[in-house]
Protein backbone atom coordinates (compact mmCIF):
# COMPACT_ATOMS: atom_id res chain seq x y z
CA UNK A 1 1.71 -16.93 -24.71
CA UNK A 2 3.31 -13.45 -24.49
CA UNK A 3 2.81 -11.37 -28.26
CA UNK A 4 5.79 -10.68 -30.12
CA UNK A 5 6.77 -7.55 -31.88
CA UNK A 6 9.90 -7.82 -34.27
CA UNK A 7 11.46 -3.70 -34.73
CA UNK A 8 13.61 -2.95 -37.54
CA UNK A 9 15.65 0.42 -37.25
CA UNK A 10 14.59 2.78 -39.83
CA UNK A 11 16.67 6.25 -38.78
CA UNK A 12 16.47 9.11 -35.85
CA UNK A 13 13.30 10.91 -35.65
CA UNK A 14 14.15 15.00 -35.36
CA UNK A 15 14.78 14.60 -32.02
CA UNK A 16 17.42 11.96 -31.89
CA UNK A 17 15.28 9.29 -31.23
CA UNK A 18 15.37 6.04 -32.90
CA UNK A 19 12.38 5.16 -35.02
CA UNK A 20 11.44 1.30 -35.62
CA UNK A 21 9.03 -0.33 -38.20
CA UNK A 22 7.60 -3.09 -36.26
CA UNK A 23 6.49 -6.27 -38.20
CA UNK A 24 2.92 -5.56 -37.98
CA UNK A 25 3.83 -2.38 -40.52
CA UNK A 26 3.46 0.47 -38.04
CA UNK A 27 6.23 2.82 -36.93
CA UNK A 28 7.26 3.04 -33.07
CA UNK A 29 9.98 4.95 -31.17
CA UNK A 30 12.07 4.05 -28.52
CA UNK A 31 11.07 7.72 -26.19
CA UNK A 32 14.40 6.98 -23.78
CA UNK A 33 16.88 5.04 -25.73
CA UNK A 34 19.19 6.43 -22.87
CA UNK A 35 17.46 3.83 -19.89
CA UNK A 36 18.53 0.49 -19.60
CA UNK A 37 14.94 -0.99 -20.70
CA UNK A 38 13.13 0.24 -23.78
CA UNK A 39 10.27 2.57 -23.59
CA UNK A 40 8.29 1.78 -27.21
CA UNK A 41 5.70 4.04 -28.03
CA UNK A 42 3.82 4.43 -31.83
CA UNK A 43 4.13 7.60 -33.52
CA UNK A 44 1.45 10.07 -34.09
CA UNK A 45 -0.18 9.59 -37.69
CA UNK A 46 2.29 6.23 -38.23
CA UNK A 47 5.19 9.32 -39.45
CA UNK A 48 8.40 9.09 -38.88
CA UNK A 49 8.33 12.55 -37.56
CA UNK A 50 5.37 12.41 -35.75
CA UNK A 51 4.45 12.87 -31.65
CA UNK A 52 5.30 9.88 -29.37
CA UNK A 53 2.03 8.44 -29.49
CA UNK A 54 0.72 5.57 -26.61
CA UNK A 55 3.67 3.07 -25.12
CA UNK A 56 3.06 -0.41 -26.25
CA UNK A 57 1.19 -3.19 -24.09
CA UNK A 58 3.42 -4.26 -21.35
CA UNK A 59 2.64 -7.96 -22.00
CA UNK A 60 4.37 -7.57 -25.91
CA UNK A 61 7.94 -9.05 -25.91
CA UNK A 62 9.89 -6.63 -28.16
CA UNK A 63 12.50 -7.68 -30.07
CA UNK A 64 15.35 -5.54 -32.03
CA UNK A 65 16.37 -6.82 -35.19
CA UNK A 66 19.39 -6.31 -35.40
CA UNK A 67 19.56 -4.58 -32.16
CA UNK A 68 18.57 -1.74 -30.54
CA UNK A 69 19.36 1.59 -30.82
CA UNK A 70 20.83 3.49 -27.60
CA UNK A 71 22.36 6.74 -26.77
């Protein structure tokens, strides 16, 4: 059974970006909300203005609540 991650939009990081609080209480950004599929990685330090830190296990079904963010 594939994991699911629930991401509320919290606001655009510095560079545009949308930022996400996922249900397990950590913050993530979508690094290419641009592309068709979402690329999800954590941010550096849990900030809202941190680094892109590591994309997200390919085996986690994401899931936008409401919906994502794109450019």
């Amino acid at each position: 059974m594939k994991k699911i991650l629930k991401l509320k939009f919290i606001e655009l990081d510095n560079w545009s970006r949308p930022v996400y609080r996922g249900d397990d209480r950590k913050i993530y950004v979508d690094v290419d909300p641009g592309h068709a599929s979402p690329s999800i990685h954590t941010k550096s330090g849990n900030d809202i203005e941190g680094e892109p830190g590591y994309p997200i296990n390919k085996d986690i079904e994401v899931v936008f609540v409401p919906s994502r963010i794109t450019w």
